[in-house]
N, C-alpha and C. Protein backbone atom coordinates (compact mmCIF):
# COMPACT_ATOMS: atom_id res chain seq x y z
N UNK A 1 109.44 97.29 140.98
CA UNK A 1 108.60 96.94 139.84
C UNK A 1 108.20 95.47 139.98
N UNK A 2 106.80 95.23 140.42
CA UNK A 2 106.35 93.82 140.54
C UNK A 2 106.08 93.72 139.10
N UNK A 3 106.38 92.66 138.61
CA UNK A 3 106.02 91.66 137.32
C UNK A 3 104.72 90.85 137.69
N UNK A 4 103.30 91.03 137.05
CA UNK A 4 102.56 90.43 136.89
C UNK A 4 102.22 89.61 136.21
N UNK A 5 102.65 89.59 134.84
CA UNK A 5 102.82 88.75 134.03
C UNK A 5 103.64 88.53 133.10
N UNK A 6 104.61 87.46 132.49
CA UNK A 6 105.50 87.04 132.02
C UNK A 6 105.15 86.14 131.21
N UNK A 7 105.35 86.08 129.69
CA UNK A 7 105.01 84.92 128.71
C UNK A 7 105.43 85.63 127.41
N UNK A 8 106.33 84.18 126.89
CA UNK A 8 106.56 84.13 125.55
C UNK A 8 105.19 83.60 124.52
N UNK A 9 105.07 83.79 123.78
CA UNK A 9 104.12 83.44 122.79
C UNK A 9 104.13 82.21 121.97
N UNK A 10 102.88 81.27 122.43
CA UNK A 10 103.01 79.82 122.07
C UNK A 10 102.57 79.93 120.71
N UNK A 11 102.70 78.98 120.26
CA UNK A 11 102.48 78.41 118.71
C UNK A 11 100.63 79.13 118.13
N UNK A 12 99.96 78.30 119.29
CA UNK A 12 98.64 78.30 118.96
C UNK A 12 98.02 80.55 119.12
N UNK A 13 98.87 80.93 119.51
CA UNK A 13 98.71 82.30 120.03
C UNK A 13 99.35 82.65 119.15
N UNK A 14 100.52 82.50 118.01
CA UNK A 14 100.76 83.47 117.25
C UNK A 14 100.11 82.99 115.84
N UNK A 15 99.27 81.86 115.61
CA UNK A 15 98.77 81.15 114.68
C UNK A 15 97.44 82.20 114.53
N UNK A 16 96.90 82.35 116.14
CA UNK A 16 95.39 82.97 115.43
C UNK A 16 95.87 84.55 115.54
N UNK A 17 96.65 84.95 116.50
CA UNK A 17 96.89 86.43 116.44
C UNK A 17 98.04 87.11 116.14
N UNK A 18 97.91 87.18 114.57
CA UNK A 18 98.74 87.57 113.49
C UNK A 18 98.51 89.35 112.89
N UNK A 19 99.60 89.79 112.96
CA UNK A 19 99.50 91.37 112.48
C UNK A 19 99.31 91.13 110.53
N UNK A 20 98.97 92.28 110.38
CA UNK A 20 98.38 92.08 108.94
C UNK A 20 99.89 91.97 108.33
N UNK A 21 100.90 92.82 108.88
CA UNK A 21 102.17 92.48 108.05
C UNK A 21 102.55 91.20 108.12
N UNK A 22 102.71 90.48 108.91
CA UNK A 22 102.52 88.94 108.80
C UNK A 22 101.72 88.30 107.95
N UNK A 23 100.38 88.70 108.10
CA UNK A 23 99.80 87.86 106.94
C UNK A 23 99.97 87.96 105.53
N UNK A 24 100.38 89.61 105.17
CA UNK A 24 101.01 89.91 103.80
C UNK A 24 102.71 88.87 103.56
N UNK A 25 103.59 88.52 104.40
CA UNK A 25 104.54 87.83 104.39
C UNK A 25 103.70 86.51 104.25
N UNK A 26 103.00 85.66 104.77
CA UNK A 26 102.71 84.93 104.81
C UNK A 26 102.48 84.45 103.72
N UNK A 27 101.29 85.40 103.24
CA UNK A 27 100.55 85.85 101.56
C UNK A 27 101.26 84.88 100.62
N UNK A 28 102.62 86.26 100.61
CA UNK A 28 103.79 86.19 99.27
C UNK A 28 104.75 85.17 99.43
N UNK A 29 104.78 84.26 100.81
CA UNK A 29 105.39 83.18 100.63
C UNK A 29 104.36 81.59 99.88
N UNK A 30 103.61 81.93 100.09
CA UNK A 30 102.68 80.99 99.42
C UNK A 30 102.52 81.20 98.38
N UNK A 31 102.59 82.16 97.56
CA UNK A 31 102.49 82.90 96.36
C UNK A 31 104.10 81.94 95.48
N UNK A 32 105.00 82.44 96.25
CA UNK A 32 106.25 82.13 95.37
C UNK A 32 106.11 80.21 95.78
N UNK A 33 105.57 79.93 96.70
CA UNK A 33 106.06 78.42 96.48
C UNK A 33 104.78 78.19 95.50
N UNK A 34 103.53 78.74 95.36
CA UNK A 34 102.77 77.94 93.87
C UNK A 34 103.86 78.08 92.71
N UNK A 35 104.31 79.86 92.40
CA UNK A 35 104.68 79.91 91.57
C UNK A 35 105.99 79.27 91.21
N UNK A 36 106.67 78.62 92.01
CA UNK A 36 107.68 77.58 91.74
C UNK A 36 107.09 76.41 91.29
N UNK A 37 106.06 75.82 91.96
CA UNK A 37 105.41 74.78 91.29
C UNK A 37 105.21 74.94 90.17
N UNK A 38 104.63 76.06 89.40
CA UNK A 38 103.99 76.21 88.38
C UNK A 38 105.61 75.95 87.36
N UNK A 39 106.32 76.10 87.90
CA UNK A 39 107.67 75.74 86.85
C UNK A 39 107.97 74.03 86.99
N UNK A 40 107.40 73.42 87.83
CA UNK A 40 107.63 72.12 87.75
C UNK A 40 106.37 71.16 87.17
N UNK A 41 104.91 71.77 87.39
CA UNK A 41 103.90 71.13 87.11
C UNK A 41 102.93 72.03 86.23
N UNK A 42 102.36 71.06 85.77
CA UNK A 42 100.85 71.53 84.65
C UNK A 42 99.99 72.18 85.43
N UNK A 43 99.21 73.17 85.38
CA UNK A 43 98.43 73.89 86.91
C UNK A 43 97.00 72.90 86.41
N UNK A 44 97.26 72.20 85.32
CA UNK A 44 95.58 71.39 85.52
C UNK A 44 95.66 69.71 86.20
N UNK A 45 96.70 69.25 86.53
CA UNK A 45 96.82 68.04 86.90
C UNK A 45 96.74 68.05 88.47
N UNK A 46 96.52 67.10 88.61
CA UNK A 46 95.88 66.44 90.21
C UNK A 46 97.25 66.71 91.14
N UNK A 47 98.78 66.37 89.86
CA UNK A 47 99.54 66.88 91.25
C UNK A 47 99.92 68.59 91.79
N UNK A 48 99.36 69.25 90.53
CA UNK A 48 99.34 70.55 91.00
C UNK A 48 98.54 70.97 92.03
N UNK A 49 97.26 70.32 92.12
CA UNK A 49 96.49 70.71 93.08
C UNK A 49 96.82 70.29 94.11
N UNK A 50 97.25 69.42 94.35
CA UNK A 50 98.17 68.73 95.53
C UNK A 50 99.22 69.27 96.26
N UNK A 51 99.84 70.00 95.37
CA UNK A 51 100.98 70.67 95.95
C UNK A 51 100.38 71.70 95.85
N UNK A 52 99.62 72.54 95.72
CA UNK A 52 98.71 73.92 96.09
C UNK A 52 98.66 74.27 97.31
N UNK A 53 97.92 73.00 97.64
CA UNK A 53 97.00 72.75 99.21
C UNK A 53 98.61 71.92 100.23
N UNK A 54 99.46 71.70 99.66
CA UNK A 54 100.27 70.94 100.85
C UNK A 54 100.62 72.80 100.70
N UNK A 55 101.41 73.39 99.74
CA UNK A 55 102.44 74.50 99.84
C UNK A 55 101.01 75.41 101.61
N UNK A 56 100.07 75.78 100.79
CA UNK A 56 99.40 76.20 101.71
C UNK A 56 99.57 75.61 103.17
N UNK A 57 99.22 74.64 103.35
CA UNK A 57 99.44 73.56 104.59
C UNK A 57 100.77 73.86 105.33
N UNK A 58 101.89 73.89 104.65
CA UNK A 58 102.96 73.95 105.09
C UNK A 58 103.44 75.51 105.69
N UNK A 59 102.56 76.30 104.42
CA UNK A 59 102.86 78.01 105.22
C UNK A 59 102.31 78.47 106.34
N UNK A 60 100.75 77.84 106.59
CA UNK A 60 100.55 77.88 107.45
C UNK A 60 100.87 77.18 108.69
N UNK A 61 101.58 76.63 108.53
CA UNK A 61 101.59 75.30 110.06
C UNK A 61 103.05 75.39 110.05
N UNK A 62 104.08 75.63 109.08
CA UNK A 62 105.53 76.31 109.88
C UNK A 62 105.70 77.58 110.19
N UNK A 63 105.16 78.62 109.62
CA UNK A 63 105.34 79.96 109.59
C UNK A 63 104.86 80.53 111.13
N UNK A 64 104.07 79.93 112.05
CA UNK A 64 104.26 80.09 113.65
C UNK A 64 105.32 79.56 114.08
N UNK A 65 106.18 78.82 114.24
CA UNK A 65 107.39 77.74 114.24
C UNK A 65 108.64 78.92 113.72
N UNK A 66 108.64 78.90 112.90
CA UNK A 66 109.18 80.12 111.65
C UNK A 66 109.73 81.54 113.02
N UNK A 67 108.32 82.01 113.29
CA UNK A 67 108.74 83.04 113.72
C UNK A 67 108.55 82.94 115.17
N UNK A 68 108.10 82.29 115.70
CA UNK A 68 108.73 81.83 117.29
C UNK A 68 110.52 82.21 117.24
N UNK A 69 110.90 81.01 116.51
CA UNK A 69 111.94 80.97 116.46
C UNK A 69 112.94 81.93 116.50
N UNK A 70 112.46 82.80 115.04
CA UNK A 70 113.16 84.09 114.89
C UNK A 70 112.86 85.48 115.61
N UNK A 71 111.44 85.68 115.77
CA UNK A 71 111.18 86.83 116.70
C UNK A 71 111.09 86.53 117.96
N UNK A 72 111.21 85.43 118.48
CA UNK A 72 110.96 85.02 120.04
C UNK A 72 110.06 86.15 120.45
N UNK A 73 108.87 86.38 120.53
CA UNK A 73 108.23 87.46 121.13
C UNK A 73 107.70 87.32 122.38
N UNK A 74 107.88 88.36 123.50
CA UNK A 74 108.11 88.09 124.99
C UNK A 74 107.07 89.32 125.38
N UNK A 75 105.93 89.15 126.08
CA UNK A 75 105.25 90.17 127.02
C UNK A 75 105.47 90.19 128.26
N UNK A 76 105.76 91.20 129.07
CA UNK A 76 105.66 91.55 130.48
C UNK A 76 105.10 92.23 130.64
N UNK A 77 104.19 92.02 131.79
CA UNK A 77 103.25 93.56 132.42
C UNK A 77 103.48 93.20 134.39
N UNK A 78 103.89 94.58 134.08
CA UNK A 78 104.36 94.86 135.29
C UNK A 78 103.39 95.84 135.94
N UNK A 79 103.59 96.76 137.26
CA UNK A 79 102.57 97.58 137.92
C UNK A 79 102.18 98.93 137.10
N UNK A 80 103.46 99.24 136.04
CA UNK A 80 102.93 100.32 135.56
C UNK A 80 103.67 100.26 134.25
N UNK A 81 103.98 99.21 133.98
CA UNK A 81 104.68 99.30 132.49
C UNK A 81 104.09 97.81 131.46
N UNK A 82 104.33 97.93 130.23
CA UNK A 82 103.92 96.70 129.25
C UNK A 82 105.37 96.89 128.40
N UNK A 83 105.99 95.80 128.88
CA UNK A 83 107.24 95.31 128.29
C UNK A 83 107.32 94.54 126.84
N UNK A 84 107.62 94.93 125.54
CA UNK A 84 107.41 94.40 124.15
C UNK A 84 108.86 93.61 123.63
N UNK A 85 108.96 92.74 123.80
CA UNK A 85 110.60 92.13 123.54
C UNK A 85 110.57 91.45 122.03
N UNK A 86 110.92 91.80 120.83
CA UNK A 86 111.13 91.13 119.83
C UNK A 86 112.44 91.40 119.41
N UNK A 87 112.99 90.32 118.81
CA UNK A 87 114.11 89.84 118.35
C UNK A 87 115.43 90.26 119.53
N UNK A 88 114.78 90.08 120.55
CA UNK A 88 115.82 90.19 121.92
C UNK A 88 115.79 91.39 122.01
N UNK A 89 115.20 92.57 121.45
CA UNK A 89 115.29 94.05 122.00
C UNK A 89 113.80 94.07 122.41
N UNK A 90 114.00 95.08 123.70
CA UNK A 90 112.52 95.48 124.57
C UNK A 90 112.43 97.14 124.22
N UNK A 91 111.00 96.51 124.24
CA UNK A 91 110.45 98.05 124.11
C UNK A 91 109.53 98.56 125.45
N UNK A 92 109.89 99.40 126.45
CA UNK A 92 109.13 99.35 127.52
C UNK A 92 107.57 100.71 127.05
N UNK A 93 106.64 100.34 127.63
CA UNK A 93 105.49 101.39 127.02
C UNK A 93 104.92 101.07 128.65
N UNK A 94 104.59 102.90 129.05
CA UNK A 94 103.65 102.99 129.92
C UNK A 94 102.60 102.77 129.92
N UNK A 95 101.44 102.09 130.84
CA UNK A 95 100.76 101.44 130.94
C UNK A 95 99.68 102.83 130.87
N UNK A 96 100.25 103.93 130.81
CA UNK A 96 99.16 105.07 130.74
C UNK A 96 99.21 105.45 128.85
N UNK A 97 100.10 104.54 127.79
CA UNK A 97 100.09 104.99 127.00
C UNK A 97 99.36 103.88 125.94
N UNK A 98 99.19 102.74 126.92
CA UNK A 98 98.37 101.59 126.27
C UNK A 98 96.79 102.24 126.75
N UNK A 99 95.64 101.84 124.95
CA UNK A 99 94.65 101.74 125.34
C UNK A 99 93.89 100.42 124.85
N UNK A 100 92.72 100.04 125.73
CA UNK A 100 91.70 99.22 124.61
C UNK A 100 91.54 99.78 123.13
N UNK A 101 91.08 98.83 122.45
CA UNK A 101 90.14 99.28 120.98
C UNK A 101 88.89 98.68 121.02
N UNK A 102 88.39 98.58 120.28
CA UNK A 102 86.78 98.08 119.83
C UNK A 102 86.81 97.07 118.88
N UNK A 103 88.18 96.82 118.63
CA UNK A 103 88.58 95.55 117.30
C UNK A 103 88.39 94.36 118.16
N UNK A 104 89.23 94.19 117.72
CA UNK A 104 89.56 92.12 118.32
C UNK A 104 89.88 92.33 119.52
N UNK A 105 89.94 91.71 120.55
CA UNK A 105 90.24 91.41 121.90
C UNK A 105 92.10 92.50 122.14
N UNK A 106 92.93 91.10 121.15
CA UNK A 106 94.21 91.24 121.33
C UNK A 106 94.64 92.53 120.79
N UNK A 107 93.71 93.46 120.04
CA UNK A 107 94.10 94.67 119.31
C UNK A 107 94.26 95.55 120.66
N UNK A 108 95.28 96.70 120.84
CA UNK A 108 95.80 97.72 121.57
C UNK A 108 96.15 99.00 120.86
N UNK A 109 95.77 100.13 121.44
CA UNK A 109 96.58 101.06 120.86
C UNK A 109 97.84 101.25 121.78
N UNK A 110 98.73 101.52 121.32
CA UNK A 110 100.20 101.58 122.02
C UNK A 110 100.78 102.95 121.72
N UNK A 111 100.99 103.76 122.15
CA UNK A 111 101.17 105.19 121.65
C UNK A 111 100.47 105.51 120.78
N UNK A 112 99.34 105.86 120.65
CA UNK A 112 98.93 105.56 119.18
C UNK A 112 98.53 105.29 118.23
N UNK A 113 98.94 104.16 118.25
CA UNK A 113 99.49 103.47 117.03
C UNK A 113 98.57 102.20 117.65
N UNK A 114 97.51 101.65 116.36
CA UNK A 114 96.81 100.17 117.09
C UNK A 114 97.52 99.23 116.32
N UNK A 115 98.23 97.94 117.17
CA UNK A 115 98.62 97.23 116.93
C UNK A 115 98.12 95.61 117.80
N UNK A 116 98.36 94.19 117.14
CA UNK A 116 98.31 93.51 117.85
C UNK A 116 99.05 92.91 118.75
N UNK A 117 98.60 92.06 119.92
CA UNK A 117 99.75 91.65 121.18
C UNK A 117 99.75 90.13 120.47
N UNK A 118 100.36 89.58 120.84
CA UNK A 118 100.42 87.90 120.30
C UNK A 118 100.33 87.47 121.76
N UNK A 119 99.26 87.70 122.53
CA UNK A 119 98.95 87.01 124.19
C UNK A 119 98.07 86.49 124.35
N UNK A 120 98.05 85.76 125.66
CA UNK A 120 97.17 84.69 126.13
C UNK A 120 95.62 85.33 126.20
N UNK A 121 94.55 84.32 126.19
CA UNK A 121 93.47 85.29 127.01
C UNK A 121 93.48 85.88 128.77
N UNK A 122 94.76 84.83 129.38
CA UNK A 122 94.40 85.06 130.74
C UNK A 122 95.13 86.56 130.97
N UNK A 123 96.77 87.04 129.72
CA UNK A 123 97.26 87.70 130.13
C UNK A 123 96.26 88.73 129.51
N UNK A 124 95.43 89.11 128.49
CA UNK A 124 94.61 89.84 128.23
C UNK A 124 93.81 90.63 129.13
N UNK A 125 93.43 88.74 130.16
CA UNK A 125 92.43 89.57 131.54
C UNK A 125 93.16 90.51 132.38
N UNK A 126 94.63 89.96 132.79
CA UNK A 126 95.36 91.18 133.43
C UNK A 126 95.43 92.55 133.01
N UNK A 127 96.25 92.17 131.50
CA UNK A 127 96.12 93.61 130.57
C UNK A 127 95.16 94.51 131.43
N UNK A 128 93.85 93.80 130.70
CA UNK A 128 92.22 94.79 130.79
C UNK A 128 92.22 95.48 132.18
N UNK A 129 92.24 94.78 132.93
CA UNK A 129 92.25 95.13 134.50
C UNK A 129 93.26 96.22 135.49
N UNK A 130 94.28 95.65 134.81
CA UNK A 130 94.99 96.72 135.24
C UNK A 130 94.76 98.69 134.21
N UNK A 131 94.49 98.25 133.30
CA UNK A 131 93.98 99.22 132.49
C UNK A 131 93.00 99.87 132.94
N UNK A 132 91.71 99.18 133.23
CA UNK A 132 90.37 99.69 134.26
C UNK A 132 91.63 100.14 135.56
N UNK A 133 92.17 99.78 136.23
CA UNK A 133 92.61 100.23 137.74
C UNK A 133 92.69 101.56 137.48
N UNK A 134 94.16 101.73 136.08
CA UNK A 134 94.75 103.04 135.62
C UNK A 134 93.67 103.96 135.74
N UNK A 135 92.51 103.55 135.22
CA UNK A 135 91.25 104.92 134.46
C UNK A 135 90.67 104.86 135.67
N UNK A 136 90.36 103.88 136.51
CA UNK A 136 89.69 104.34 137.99
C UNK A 136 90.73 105.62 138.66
N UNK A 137 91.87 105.45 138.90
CA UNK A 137 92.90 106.15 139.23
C UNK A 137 92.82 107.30 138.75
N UNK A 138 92.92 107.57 137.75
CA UNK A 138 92.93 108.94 137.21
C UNK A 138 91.48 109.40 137.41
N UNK A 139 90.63 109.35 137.19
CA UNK A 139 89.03 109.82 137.52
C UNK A 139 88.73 110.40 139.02
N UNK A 140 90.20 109.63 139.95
CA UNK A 140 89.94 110.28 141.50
C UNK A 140 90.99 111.77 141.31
């Protein structure tokens, strides 16, 4: 099994390519830090609005940090497999059971099931390519 590509998921890669359950977590953490504010401040004064836009600021710009940390999420693509590693358990998926979509770039169906990859564009180009090889392959 040659390994073609290997990469954990940088900051700036899980910032723009976020699964919607993430962004619903994301959501309701911003939600409860206004609504804590709202127990410390007037929602019409200058420092409420202040702490609106930092709470925001802050969910967004630790919450990649956040889950680096905790999901460490790891892709491998190998000659015939796409390796899914979160929270230190792998999930191996045949490369005949991954497809493109018509969504976003990083969107895949994976058995299935369309979900997003949190990957590079270069490992994307591999992805794609080896994907075209698969469907050339099978067509002979």
């Amino acid at each position: 099994m040659k390994v073609i590509r290997d990469e954990y998921a940088d900051y700036k890669t899980i910032f723009f390519r976020k699964s919607m359950r993430y962004k619903v977590i994301e959501t309701l953490v911003f939600i409860a830090l206004v609504l804590i504010l709202l127990g410390f401040v007037e929602p019409s004064t200058t420092e409420f609005k202040v702490g609106a836009i930092s709470a925001g600021v802050l969910t967004l710009g630790l919450s990649p940090l956040l889950f680096k940390l905790i999901v460490r999420p790891r892709h491998i693509l190998t000659d015939n497999e796409l390796i899914l590693e979160r929270y230190g358990k792998q999930r191996v998926v045949a490369l005949g059971a991954v497809e493109e979509t018509n969504d976003l770039r990083f969107f895949y169906k994976i058995e299935g099931k369309k979900m997003p990859l949190m990957i590079s564009d270069d490992f994307i180009a591999d992805l794609d390519s080896k994907l075209d090889q698969l469907k050339r392959e099978k067509k002979r």
